[in-house]
Protein backbone atom coordinates (compact mmCIF):
# COMPACT_ATOMS: atom_id res chain seq x y z
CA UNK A 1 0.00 0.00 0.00
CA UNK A 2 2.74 2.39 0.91
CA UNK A 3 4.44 1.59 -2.48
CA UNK A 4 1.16 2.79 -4.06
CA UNK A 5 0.92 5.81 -2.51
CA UNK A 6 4.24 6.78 -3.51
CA UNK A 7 3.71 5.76 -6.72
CA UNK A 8 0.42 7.99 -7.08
CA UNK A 9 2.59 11.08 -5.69
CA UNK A 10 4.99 10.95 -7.88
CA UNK A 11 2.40 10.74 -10.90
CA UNK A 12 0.30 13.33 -8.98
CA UNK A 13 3.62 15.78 -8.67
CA UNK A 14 4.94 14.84 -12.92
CA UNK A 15 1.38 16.08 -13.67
CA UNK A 16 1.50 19.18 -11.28
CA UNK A 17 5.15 19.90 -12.47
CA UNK A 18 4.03 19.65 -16.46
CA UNK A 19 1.19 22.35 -15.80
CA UNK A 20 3.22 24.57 -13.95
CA UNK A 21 5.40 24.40 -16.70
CA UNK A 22 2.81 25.09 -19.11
CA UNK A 23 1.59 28.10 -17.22
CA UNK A 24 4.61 29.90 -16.63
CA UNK A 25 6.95 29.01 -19.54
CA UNK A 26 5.47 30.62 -22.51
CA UNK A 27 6.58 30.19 -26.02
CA UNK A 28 7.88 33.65 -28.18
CA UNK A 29 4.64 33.67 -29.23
CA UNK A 30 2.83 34.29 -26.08
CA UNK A 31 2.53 37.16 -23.97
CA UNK A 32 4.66 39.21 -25.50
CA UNK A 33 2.67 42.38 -24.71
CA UNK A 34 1.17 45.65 -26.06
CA UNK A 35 2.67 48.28 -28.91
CA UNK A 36 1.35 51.54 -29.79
CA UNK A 37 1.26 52.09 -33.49
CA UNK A 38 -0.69 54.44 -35.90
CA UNK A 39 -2.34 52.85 -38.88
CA UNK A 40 -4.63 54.36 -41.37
CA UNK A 41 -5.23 57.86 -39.16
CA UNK A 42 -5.80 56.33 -35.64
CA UNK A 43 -3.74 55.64 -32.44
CA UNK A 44 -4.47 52.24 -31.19
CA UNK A 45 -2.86 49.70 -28.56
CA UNK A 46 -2.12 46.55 -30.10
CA UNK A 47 -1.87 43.38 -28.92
CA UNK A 48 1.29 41.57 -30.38
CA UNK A 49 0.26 38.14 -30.51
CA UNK A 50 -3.79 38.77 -31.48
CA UNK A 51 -3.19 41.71 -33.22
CA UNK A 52 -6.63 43.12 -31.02
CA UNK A 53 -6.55 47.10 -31.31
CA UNK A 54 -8.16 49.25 -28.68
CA UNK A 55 -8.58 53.31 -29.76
CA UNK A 56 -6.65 56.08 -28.44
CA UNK A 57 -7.18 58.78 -30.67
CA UNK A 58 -7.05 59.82 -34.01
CA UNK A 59 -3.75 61.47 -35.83
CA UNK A 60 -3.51 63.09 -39.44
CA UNK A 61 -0.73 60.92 -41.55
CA UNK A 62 1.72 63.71 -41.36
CA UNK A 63 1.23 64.91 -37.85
CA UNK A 64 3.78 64.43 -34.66
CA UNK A 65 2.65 61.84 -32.43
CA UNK A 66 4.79 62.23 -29.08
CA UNK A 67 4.61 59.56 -26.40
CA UNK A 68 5.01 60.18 -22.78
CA UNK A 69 7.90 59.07 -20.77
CA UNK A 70 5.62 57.01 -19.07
CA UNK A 71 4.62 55.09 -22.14
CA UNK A 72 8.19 54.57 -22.62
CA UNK A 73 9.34 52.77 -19.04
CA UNK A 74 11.10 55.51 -18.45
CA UNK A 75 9.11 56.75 -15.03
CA UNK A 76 5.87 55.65 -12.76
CA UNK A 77 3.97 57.66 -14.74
CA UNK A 78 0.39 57.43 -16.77
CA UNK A 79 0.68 57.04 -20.60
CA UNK A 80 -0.19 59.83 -22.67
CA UNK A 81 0.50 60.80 -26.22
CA UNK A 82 0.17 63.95 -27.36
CA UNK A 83 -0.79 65.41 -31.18
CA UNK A 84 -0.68 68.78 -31.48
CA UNK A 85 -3.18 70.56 -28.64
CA UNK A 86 -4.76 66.87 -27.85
CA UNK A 87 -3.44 64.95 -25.40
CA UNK A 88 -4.84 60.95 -25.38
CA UNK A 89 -4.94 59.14 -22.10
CA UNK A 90 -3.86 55.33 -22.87
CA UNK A 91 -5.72 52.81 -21.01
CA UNK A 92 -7.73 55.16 -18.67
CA UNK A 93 -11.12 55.91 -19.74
CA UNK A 94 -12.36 58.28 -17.27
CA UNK A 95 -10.58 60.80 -19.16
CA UNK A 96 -9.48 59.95 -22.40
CA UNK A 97 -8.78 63.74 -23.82
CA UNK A 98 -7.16 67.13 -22.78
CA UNK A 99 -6.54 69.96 -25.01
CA UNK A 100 -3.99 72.35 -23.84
CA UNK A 101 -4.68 75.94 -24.02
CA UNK A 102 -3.25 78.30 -26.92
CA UNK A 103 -2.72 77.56 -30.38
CA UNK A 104 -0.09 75.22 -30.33
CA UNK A 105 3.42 74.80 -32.54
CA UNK A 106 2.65 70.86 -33.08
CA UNK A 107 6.58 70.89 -34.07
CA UNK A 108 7.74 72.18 -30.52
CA UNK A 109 5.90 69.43 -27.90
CA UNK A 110 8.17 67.99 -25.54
CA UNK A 111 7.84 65.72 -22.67
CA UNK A 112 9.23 66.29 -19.21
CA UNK A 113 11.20 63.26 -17.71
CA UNK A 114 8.82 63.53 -15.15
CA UNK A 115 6.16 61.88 -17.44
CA UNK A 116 3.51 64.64 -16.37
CA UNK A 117 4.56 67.95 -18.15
CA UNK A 118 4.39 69.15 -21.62
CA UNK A 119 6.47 71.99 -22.62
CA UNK A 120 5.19 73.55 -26.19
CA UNK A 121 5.50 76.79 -27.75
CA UNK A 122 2.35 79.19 -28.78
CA UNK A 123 1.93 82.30 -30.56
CA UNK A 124 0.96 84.72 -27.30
CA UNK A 125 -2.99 86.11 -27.32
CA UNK A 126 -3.28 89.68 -28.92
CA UNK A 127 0.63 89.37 -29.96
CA UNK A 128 2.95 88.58 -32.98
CA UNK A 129 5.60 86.88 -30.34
CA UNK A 130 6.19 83.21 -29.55
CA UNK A 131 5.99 82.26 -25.93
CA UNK A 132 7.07 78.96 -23.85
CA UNK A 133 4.10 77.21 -22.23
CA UNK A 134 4.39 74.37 -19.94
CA UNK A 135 1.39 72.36 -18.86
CA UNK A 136 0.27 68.75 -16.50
CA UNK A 137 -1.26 66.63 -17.83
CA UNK A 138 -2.44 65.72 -14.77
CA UNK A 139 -3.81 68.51 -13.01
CA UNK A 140 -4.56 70.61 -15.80
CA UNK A 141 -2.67 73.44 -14.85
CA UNK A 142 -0.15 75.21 -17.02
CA UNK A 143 1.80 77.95 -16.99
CA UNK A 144 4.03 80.85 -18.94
CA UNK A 145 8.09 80.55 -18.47
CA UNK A 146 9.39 82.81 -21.55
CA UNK A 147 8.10 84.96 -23.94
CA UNK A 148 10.46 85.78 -27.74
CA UNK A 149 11.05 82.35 -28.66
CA UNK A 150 11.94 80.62 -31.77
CA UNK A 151 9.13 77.96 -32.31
CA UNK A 152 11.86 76.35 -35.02
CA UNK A 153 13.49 74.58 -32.03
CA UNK A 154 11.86 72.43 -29.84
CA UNK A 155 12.65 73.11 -26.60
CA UNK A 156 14.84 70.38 -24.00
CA UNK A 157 14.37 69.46 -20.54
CA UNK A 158 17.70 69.15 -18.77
CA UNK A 159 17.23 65.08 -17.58
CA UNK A 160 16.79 66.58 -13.48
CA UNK A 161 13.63 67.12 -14.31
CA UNK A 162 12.97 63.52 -13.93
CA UNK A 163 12.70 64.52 -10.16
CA UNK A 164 9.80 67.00 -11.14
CA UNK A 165 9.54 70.52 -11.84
CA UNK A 166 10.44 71.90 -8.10
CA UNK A 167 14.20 70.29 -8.43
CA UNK A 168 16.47 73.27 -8.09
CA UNK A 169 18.45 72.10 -10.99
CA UNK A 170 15.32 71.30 -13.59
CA UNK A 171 16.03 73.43 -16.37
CA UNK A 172 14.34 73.85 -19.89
CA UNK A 173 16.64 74.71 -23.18
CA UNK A 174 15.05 76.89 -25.56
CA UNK A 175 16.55 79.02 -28.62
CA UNK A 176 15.51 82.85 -27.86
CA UNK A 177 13.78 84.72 -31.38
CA UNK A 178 15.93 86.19 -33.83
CA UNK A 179 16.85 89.64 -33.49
CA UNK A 180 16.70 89.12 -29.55
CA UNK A 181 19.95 90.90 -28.30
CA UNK A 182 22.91 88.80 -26.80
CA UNK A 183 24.09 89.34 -23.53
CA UNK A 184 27.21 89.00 -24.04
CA UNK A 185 29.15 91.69 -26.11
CA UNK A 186 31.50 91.19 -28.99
CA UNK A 187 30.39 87.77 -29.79
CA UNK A 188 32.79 87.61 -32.92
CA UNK A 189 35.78 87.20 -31.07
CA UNK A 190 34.80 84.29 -29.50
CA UNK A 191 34.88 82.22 -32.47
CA UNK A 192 36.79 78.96 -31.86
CA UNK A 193 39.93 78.18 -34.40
CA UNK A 194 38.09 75.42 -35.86
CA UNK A 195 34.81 77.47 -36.65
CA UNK A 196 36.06 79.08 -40.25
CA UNK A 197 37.17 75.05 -41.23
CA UNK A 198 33.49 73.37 -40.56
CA UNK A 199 31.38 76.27 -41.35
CA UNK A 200 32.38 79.63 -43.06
CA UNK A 201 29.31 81.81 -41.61
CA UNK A 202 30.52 81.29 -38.32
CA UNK A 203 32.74 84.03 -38.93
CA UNK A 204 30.18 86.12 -40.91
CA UNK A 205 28.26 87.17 -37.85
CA UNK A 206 25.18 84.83 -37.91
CA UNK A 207 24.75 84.12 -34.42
CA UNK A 208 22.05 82.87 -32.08
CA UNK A 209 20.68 83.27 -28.37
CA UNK A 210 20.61 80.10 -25.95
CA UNK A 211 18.02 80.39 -23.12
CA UNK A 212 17.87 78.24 -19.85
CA UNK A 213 15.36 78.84 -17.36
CA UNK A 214 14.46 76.96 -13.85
CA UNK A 215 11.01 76.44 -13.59
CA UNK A 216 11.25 76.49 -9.73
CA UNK A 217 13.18 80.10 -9.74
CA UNK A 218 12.37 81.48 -13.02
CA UNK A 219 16.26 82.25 -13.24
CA UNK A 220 17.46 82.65 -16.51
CA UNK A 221 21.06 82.10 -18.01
CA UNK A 222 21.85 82.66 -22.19
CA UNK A 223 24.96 82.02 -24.59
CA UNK A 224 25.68 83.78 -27.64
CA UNK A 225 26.58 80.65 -30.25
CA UNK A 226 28.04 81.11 -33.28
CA UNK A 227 25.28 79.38 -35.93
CA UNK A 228 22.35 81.07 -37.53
CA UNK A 229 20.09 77.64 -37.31
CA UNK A 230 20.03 75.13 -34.80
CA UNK A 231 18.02 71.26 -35.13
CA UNK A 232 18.25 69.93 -31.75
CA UNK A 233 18.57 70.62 -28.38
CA UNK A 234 19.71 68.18 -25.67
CA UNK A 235 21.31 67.95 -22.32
CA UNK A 236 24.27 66.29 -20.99
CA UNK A 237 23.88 64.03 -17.69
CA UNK A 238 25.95 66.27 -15.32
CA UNK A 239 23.66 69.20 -16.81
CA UNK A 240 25.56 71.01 -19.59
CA UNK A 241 23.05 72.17 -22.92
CA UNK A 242 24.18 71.18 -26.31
CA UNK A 243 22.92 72.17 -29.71
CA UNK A 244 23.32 70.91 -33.16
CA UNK A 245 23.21 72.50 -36.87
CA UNK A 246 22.62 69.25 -38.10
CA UNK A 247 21.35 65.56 -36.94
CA UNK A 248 23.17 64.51 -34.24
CA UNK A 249 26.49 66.28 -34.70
CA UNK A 250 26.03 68.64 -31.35
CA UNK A 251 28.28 71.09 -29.52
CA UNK A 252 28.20 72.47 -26.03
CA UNK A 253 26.51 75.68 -25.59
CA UNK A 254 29.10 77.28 -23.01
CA UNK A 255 32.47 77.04 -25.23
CA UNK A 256 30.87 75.77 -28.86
CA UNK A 257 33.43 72.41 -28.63
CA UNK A 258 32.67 69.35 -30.06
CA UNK A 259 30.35 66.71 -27.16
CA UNK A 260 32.45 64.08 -28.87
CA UNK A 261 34.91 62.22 -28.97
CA UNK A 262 36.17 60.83 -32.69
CA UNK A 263 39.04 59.73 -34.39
CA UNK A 264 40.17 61.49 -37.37
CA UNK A 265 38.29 60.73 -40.87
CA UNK A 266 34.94 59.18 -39.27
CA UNK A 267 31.44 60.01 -39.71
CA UNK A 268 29.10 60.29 -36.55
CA UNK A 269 26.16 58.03 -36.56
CA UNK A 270 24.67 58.98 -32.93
CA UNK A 271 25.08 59.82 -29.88
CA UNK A 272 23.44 58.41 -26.11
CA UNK A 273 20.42 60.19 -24.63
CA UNK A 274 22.81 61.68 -21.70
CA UNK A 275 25.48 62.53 -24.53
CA UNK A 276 28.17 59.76 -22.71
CA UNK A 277 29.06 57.36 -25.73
CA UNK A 278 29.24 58.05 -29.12
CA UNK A 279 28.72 55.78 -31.99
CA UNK A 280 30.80 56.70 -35.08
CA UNK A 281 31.61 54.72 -38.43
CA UNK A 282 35.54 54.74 -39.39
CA UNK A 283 37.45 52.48 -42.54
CA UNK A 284 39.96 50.36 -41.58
CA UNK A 285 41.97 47.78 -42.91
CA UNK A 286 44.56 44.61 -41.62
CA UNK A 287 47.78 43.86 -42.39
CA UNK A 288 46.93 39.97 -42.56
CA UNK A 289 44.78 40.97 -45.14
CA UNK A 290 47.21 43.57 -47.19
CA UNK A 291 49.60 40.61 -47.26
CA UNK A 292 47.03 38.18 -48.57
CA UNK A 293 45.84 41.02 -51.49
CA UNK A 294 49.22 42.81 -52.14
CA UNK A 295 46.45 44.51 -54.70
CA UNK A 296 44.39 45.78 -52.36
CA UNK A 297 40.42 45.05 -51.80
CA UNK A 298 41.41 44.86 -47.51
CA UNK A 299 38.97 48.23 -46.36
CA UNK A 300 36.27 46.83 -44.06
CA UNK A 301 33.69 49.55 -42.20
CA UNK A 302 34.12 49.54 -38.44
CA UNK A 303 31.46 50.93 -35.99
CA UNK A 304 33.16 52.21 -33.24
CA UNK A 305 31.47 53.23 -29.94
CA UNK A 306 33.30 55.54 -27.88
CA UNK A 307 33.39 56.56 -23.93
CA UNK A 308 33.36 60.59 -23.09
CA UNK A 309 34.82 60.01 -20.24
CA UNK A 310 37.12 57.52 -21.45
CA UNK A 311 38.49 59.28 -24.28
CA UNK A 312 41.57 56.63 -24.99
CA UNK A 313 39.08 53.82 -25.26
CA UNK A 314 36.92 53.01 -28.02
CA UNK A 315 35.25 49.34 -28.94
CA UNK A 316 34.54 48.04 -32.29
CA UNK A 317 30.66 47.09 -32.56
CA UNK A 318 31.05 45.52 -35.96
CA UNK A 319 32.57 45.18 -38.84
CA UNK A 320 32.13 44.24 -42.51
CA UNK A 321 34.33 44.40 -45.58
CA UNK A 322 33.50 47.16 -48.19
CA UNK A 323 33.83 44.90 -51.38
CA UNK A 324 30.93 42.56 -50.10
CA UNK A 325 28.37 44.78 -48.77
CA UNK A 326 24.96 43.86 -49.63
CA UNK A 327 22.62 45.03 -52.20
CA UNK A 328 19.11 45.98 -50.74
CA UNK A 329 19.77 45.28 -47.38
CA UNK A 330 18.31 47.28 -44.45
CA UNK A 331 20.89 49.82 -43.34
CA UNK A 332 20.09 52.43 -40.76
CA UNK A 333 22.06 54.65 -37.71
CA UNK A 334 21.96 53.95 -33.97
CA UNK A 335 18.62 53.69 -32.13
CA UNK A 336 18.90 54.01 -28.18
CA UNK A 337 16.99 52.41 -25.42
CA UNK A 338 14.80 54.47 -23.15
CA UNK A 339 17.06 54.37 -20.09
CA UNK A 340 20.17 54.73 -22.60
CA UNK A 341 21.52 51.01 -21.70
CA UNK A 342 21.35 49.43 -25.10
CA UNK A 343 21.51 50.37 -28.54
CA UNK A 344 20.62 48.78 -32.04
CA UNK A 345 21.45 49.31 -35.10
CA UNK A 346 21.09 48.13 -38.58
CA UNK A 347 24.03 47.14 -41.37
CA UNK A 348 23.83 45.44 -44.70
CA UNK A 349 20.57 43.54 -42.98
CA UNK A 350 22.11 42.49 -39.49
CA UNK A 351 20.33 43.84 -36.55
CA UNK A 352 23.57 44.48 -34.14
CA UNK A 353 22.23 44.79 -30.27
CA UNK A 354 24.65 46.15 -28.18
CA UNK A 355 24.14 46.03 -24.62
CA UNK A 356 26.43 48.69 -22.73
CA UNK A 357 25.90 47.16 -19.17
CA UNK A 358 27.21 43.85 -20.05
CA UNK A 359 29.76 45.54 -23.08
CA UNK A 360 28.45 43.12 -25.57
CA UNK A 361 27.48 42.88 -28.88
CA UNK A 362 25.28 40.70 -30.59
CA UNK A 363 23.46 39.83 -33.78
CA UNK A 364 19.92 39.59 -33.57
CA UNK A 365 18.64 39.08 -36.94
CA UNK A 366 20.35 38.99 -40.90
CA UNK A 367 19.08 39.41 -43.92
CA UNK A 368 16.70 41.97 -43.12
CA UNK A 369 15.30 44.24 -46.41
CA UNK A 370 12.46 46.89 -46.81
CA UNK A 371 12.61 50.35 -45.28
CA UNK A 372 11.90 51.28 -42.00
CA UNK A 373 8.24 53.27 -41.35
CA UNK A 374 9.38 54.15 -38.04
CA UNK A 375 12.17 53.89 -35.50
CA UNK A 376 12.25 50.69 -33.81
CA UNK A 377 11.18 50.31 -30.05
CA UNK A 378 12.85 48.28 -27.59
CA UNK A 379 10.68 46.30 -24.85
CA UNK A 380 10.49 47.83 -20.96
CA UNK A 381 13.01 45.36 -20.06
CA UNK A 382 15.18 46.28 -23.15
CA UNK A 383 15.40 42.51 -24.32
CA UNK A 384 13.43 42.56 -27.35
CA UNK A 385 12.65 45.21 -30.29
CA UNK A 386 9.87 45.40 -32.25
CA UNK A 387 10.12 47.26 -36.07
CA UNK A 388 8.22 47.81 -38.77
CA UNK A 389 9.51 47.90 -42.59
CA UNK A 390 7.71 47.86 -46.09
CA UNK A 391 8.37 45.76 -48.62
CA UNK A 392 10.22 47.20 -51.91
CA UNK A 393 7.55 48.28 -54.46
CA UNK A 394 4.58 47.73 -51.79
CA UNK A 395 2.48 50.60 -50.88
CA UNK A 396 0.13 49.13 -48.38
CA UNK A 397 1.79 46.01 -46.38
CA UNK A 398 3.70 46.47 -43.47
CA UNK A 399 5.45 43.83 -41.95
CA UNK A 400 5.71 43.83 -37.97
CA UNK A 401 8.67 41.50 -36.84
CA UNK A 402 9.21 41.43 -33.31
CA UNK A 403 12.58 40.24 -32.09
CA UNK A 404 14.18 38.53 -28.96
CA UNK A 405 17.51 36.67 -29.10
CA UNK A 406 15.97 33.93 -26.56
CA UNK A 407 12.60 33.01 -28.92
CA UNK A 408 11.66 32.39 -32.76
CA UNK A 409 11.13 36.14 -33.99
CA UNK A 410 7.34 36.68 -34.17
CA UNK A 411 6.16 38.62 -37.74
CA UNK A 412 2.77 39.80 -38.33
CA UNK A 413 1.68 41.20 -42.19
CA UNK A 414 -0.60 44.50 -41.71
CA UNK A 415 -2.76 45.78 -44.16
CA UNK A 416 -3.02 49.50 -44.03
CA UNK A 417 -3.92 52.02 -47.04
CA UNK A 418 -2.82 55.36 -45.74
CA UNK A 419 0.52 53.76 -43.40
CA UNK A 420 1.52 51.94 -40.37
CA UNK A 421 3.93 52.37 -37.65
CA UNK A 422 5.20 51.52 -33.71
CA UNK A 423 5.04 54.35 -31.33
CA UNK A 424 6.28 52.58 -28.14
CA UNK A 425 6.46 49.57 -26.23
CA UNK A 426 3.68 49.95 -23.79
CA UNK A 427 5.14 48.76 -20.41
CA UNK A 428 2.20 48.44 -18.27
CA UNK A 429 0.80 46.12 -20.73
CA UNK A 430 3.69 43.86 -21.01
């Protein structure tokens, strides 16, 4: 009898162990989570594995659709996107729309790191002048920090802010109008040596005005730099404002210098969200190689990722020889994580994952083609990405591929007539 019962237990525990195992070990396939994408003029949440959509809101093909931190991971914060003066509440239906006061600059909307302000730029009541506005989501309150300012440059919140508006060192970048005078005289003379090499009119007097202001104080603080444009705004971690003339190729505010580090004769590709590393392409080629082809055909393309604060040290990402790159295959520039911990990028089709924590890199996919219809988004826990790309000579499929080194990718074929493509990884649905 007592051999029975032992023999039932164990058959009773195999059984119990095979269901917990079915419960809690998932395939790729399951659970993966919630995206949110735009498709055909609407904000939905999407289900990965069912493809079930829920409404958000609706969005005009051609108009910015800006995410909150807190649909990002990024904070403890409710998800919100915002297009142009409407702001969408994601999965909360007691109030599922806000419209911010003023007539809104759709082009200047920018999320705290808080996850619960939005800083925009408005043309001020009765008046030809552009103000600053910032405004809660939450509470519904806003309020006026700056009046004369450019609404071509969206305006950055120094990464403090994270600890809410009241920090002492929360500050908010914008560029002041034109024709605003600098407070500092005799700008000219403190051109930098290297100005006249990279760009002639930085000698020719076109100059702009650099605002900060502390939301908590209202204190102000400006820097005369010497560029007549400027496409991007962005803050250092320990504080510092940088602007750039063109994509991703910034300088710091205070002395104009380069925020990078880069060897001679490479192109920048991107840089992290706190301006730390760099990513930069750069040729190289090995003597093994030279010796094997005294006729030459040895150049590979490095990517190179390079510390700030490490200036002697660089890593090589990847690598691939010039004389066999592919034909039609998916290239595109560094995308970051949320938190800044990982990066991907795409080359000749390979999806290289980089993980900065662990200083690793990895190849998550090959042979990928198409275009990308949006930047790819990583997962809260920064494992997995999920991307869309269309298909050469296809105007309305969309292929969604969703990717983790650990599981069979997961790809889904959408069907959409006016576009389709992933906003975030929603983290409170995952």
């Amino acid at each position: 009898m007592k051999f029975q019962w032992n023999h039932l237990a164990f058959w009773v525990g195999a059984v119990l162990l095979v269901v917990l195992v079915t419960v809690f070990y998932q395939p790729a396939t399951a659970k993966t989570g919630s995206l949110l994408v735009w498709q055909d003029g609407e904000i939905y949440v999407l289900d990965i594995d069912s493809l079930r959509r829920e409404p958000v809101g609706p969005a005009a093909p051609a108009a910015l659709i800006l995410p909150s931190p807190g649909c990002l991971g990024q904070v403890k914060a409710p998800c919100w996107v915002a297009v142009g003066p409407k702001i969408y509440s994601v999965g909360d239906s007691a109030s599922p729309e806000i419209t911010v006061p003023g007539e809104v600059e759709e082009a200047t909307l920018s999320w705290s790191p808080d996850g619960l302000h939005l800083a925009y730029i408005d043309l001020a009541e009765n008046s030809r002048k552009f103000q600053l506005r910032i405004f809660n989501a939450a509470t519904g309150q806003g309020k006026i920090l700056a009046i004369k300012v450019d609404p071509a440059v969206t305006t950055a919140w120094s990464r403090v802010c994270a600890a809410g508006l009241m920090a002492p060192t929360c500050q908010l970048g914008y560029k002041a109008a034109q024709g605003e005078a600098l407070s500092q005289p005799s700008p000219r003379l403190l051109v930098p040596a290297w100005a006249g090499e990279l760009r002639p009119d930085y000698v020719s007097g076109s100059w702009s005005k650099l605002v900060t202001v502390t939301p908590l104080t209202g204190v102000r603080q400006s820097w005369p730099v010497p560029v007549d444009s400027i496409f991007e705004l962005r803050w250092t971690a320990d504080n510092a404002l940088l602007y750039s003339q063109f994509r991703n190729y910034f300088h710091r505010a205070q002395d104009y210098g380069p925020a990078y580090q880069m060897s001679p004769g490479s192109q920048l590709a991107n840089m992290s969200p706190n301006a730390r590393y760099t990513v930069y392409y750069e040729p190289f080629t090995q003597k093994e190689c030279q010796a094997e082809r005294p006729k030459g055909g040895c150049w590979y393309l490095g990517i190179w990722l390079a510390d700030n604060e490490r200036p002697k040290e660089r890593q090589l990402i990847f690598s691939r020889e010039l004389s066999k790159a592919g034909e039609g295959k998916l290239n595109a520039d560094p995308f970051w994580s949320p938190a800044g911990d990982a990066f991907g990028l795409f080359r000749e089709g390979n999806l290289v994952y980089y993980d900065l924590k662990q200083r690793e890199a990895a190849i998550w996919y090959q042979s990928l083609a198409g275009q990308l219809t949006s930047p790819p988004v990583f997962s809260p826990h920064e494992k997995a990405i999920a991307l869309v790309t269309q298909p050469a000579g296809s105007s309305t499929q969309y292929h969604l591929l969703v990717l983790n080194p650990q599981f069979k990718p997961l790809e889904h074929l959408i069907e959409a007539q006016q576009g389709f493509r992933v906003l975030a990884w929603l983290p409170h649905y995952s």
